[in-house]
Each structure stands twice: as structure tokens, then as C-alpha cells.
N, C-alpha and C. Protein backbone atom coordinates (compact mmCIF):
# COMPACT_ATOMS: atom_id res chain seq x y z
N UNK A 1 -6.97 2.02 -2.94
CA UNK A 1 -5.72 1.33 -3.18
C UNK A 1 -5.54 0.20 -2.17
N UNK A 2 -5.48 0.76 -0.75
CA UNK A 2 -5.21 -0.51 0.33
C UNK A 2 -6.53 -1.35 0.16
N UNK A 3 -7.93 -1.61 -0.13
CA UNK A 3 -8.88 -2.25 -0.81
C UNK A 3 -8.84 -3.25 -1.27
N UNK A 4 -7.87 -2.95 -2.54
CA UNK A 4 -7.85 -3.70 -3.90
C UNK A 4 -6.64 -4.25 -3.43
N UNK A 5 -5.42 -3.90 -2.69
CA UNK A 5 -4.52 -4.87 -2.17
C UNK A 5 -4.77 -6.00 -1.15
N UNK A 6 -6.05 -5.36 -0.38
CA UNK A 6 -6.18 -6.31 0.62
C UNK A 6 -6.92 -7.75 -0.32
N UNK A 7 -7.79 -7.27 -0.86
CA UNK A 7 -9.12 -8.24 -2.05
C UNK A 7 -7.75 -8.81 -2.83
N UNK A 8 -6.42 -8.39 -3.32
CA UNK A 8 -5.56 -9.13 -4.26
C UNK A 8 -4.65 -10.01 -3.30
N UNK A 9 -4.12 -9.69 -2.24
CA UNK A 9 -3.52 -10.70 -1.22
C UNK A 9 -4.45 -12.23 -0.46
N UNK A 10 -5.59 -11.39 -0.03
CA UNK A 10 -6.78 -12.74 0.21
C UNK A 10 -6.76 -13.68 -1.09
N UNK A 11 -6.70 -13.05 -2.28
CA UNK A 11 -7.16 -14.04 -3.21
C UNK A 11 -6.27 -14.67 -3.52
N UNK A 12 -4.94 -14.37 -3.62
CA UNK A 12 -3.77 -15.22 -3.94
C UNK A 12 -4.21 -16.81 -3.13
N UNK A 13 -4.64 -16.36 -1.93
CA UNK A 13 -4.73 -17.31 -0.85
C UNK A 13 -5.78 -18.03 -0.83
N UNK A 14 -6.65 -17.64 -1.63
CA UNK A 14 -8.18 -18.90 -1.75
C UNK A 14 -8.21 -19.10 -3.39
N UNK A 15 -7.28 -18.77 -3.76
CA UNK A 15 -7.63 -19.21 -5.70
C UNK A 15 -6.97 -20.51 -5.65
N UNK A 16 -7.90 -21.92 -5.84
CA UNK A 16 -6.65 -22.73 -6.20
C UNK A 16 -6.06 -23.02 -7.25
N UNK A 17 -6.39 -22.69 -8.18
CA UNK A 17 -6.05 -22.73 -9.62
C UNK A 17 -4.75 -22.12 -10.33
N UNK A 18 -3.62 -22.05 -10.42
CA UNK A 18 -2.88 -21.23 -10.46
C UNK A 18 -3.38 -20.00 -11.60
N UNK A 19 -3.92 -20.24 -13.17
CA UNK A 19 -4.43 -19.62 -13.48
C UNK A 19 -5.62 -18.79 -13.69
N UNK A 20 -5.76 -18.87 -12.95
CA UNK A 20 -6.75 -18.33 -12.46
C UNK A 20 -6.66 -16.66 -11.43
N UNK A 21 -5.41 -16.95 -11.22
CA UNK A 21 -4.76 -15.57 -10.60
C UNK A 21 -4.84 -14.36 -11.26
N UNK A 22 -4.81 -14.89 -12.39
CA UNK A 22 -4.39 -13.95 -13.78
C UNK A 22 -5.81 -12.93 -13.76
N UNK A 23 -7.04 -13.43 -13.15
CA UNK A 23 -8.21 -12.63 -13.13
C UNK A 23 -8.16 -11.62 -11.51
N UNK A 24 -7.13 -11.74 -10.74
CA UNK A 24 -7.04 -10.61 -10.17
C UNK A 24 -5.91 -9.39 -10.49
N UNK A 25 -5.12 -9.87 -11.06
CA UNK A 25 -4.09 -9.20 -11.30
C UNK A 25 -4.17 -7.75 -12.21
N UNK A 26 -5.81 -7.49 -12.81
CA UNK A 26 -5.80 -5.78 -12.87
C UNK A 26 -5.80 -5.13 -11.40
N UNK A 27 -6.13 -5.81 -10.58
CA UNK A 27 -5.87 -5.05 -9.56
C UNK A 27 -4.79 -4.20 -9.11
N UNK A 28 -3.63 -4.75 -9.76
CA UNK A 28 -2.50 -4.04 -9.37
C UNK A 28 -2.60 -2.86 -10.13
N UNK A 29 -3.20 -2.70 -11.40
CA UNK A 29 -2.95 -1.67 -11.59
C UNK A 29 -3.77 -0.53 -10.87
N UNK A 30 -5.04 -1.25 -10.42
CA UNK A 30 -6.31 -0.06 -9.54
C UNK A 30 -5.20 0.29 -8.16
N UNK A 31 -4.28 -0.65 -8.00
CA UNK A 31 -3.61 -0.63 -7.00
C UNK A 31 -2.73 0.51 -6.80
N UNK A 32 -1.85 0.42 -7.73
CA UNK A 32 -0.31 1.14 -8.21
C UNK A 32 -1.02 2.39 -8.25
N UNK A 33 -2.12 2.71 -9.16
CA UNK A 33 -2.36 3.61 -9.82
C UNK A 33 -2.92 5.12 -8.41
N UNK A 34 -3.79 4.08 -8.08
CA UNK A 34 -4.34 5.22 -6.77
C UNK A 34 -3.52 5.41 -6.08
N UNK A 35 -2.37 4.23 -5.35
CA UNK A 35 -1.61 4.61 -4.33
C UNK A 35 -0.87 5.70 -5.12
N UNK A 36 -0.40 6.04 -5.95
CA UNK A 36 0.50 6.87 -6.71
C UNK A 36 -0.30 7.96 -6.88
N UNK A 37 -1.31 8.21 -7.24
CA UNK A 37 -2.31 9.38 -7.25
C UNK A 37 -2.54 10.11 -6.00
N UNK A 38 -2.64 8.88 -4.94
CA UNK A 38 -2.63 9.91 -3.38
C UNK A 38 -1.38 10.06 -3.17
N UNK A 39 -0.80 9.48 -3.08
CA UNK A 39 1.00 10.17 -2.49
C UNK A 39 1.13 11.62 -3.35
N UNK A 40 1.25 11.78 -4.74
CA UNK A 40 1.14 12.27 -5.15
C UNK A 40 0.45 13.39 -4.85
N UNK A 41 -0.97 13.57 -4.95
CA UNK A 41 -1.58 14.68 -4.38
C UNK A 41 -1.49 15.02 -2.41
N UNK A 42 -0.85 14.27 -1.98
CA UNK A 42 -0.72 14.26 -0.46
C UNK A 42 0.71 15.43 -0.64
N UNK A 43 1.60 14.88 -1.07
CA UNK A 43 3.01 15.25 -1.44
C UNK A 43 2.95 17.24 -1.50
N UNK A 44 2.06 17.27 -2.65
CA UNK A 44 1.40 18.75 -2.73
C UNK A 44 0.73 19.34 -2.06
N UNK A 45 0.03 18.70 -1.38
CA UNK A 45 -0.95 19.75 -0.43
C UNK A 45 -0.10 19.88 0.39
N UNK A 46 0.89 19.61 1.04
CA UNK A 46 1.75 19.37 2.27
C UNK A 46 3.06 20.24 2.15
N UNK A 47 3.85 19.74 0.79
CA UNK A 47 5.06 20.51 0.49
C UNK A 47 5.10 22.11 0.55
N UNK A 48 6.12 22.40 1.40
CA UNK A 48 6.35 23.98 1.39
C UNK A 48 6.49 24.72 -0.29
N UNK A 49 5.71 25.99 -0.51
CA UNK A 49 5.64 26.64 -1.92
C UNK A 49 7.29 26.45 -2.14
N UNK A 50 7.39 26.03 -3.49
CA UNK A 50 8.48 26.03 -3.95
C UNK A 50 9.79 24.53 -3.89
N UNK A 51 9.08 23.59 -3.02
CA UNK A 51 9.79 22.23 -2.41
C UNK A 51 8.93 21.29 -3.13
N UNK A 52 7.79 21.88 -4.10
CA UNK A 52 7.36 20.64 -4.50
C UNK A 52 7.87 19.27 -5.17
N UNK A 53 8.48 20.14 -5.47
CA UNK A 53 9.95 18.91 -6.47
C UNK A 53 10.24 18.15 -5.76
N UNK A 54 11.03 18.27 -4.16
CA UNK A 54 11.93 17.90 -3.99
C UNK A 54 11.03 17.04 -2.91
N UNK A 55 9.74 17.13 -2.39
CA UNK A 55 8.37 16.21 -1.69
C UNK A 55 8.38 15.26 -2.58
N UNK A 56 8.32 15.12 -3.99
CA UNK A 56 7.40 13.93 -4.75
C UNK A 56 9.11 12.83 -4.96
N UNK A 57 10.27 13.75 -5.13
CA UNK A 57 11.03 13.22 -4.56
C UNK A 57 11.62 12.51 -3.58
N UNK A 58 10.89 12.72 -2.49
CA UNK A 58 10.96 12.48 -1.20
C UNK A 58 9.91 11.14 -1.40
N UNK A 59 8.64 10.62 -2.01
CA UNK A 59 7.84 9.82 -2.07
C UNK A 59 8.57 8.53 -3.29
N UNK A 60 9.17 9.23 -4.30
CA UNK A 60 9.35 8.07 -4.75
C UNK A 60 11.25 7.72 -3.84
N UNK A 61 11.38 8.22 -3.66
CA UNK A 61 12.18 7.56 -2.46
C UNK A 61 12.21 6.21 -1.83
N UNK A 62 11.05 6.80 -1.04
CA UNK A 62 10.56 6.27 -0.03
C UNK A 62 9.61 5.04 -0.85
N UNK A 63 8.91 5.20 -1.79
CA UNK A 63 8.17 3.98 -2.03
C UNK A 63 8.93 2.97 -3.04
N UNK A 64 9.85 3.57 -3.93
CA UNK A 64 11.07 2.50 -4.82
C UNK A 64 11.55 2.36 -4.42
N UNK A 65 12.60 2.88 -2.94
CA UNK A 65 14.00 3.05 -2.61
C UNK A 65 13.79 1.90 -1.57
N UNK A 66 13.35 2.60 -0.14
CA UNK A 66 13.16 1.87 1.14
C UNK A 66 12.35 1.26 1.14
N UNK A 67 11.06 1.49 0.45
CA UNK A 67 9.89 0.41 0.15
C UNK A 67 9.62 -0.80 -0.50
N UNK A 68 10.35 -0.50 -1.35
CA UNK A 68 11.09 -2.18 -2.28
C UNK A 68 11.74 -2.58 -1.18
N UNK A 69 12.90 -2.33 -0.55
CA UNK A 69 13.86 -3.09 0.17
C UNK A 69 13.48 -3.79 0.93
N UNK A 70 12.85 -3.38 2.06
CA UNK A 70 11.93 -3.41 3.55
C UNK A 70 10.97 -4.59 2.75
N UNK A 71 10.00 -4.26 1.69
CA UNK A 71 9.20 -5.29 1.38
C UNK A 71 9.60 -6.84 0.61
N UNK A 72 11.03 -6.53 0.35
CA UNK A 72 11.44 -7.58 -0.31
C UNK A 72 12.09 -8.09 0.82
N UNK A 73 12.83 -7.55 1.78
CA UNK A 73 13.23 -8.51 2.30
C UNK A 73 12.70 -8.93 3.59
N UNK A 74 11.34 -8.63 3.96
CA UNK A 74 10.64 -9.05 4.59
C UNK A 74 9.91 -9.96 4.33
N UNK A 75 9.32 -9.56 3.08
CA UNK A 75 8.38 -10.66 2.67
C UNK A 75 9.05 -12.03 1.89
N UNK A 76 10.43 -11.67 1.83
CA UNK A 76 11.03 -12.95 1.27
C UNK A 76 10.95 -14.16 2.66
N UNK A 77 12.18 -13.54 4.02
CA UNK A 77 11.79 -14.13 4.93
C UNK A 77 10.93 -14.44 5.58
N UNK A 78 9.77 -13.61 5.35
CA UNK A 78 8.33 -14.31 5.72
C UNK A 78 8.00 -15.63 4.90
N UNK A 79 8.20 -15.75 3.53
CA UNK A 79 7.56 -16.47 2.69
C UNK A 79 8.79 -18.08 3.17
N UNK A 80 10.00 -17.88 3.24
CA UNK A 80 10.97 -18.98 3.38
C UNK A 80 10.53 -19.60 4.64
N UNK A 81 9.98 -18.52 5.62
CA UNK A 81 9.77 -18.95 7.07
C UNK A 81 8.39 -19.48 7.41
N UNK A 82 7.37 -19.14 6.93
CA UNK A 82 5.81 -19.44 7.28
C UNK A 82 5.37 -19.97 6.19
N UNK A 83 5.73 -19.52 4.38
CA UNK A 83 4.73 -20.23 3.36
C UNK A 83 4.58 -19.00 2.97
N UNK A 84 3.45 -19.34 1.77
CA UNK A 84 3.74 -18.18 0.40
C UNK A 84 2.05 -17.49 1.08
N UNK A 85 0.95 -18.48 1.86
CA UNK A 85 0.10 -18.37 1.92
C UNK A 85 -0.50 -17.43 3.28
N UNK A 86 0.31 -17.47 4.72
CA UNK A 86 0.70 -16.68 5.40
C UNK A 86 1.33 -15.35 5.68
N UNK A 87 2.29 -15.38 4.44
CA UNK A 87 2.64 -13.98 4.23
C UNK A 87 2.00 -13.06 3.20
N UNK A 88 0.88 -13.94 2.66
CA UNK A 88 -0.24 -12.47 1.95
C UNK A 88 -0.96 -12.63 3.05
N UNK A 89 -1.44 -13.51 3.87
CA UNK A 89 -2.04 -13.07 4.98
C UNK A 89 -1.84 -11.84 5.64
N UNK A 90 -0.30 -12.28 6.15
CA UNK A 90 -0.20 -10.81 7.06
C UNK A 90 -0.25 -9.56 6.36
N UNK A 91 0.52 -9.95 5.01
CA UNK A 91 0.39 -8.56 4.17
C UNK A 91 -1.18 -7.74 3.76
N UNK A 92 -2.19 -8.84 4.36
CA UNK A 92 -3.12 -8.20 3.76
C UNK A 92 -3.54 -7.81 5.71
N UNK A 93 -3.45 -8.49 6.49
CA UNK A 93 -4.00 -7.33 7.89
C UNK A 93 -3.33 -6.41 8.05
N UNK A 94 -2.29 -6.58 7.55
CA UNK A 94 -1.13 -5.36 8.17
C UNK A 94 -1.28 -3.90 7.11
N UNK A 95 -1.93 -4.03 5.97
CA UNK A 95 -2.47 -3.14 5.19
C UNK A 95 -3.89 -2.73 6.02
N UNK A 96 -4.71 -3.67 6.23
CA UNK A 96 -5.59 -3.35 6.60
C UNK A 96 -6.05 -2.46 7.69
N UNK A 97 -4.81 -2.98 8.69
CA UNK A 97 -4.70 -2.37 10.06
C UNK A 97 -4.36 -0.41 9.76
N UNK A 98 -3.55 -0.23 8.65
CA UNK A 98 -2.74 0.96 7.80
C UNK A 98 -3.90 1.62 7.87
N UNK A 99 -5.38 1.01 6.82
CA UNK A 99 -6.30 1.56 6.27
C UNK A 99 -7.08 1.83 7.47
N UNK A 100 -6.95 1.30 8.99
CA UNK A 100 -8.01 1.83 9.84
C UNK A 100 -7.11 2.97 10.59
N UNK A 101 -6.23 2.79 10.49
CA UNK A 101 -5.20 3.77 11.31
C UNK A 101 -5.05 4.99 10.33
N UNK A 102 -5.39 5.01 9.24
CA UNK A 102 -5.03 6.28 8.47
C UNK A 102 -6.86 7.44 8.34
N UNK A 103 -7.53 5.99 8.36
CA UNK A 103 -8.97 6.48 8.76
C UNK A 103 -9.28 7.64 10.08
N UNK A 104 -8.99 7.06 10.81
CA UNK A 104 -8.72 7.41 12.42
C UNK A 104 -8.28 8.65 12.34
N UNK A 105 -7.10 8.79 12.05
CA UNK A 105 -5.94 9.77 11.66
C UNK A 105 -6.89 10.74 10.61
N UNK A 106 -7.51 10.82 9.53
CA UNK A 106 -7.79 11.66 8.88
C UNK A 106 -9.09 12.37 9.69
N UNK A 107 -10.04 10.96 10.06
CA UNK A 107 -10.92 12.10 10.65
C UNK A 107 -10.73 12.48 11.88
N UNK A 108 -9.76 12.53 12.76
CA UNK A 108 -9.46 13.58 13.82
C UNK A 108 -9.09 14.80 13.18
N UNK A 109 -7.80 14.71 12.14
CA UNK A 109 -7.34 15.61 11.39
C UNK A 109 -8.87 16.72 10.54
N UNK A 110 -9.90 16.28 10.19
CA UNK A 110 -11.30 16.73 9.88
C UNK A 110 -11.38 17.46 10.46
N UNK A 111 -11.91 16.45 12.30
CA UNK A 111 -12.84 17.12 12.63
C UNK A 111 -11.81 18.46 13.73
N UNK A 112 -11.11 18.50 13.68
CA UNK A 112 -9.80 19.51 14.18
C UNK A 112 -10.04 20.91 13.03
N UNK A 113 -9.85 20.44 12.41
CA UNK A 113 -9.92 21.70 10.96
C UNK A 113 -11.09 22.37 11.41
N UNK A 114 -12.28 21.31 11.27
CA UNK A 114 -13.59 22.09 11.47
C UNK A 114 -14.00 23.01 12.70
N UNK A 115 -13.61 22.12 13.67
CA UNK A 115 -13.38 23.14 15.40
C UNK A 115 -13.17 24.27 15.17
């Protein structure tokens, strides 16, 4: 998911063609689709027996509720303040940075289990 967002934010930024965009834009769905598949299965392995409901609740929350907000109105003032081309920039290190930090994070979490 963070992958195909990072490969769809870079490209916004080197396509000059406007239509031409239109040939990254399944990405969103490889995008949407996995991030929603791991929250999803994260949500479950995690939730106490019987709270599962109220975990996946807890995710779309957090990713429609506060996650729209936070991203809209960040990335609006990013885009008014720096350009349309800077703020997929950052949006794409600042994912990226996510994807090494969650890396990190899982395999300590591994190699802990395995100990």
C-alpha cells in the first residue's frame, strides 16, 4: 500500500502531461484496497475476544474521521503554501519514512516473539 502511494505521489510530480495521470491512478485502488485489508486484519489480531466490532470501528474512525481532516487540511495548506508539486513530495517521504519505521517496528516485534 505505502509502495504504490509513494510510486503515485512521485508521479504526479514527473508526469507532465496532465493526461497522462490517468495511467497511475489504478493505483489508488492497489492503494485503498491493501491499506484497508491490513488495518483490517491488524484490527483482529489485536482486538480483545468479543471488541472486534468496536476495533474496526475504532479504524474507520481514525482513517475517515481524523484522517480525512488532518490530511485535508494539511495538505491543503501545504499545497497554498509550497505548490501542488512539493506537497506530494513530502507526502511521499513522509509515507516513506512510515514504511521504514513500521519495518523496524515489526521486525523487533519478530524477532521478540521468537526469543
Amino acid at each position: 500500500s505505502q509502495a504504490c502511494y509513494v510510486a503515485r505521489a512521485v508521479g504526479y510530480t514527473i508526469i507532465p502531461n496532465p493526461f497522462l495521470i490517468l495511467l497511475l491512478e489504478p493505483l489508488h485502488g492497489v492503494t485503498y484496497g491493501s491499506m484497508q485489508l491490513a488495518s483490517v486484519d491488524y484490527m483482529a489480531t489485536v482486538a480483545p475476544k468479543g471488541l472486534e466490532a468496536s476495533a474496526q470501528g475504532l479504524v474507520a474512525a481514525f482513517n475517515r474521521g481524523l484522517g480525512f481532516f488532518v490530511g485535508t487540511m494539511l495538505g491543503g495548506v501545504m499545497m497554498q503554501e509550497l505548490g501542488s508539486k512539493m506537497m506530494f513530495h513530502a507526502a511521499a517521504i513522509l509515507v516513506s519514512f512510515s514504511s521504514v519505521v513500521y519495518g523496524v517496528c515489526w521486525g523487533v516485534t519478530k524477532c521478540r516473539a521468537a526469543a
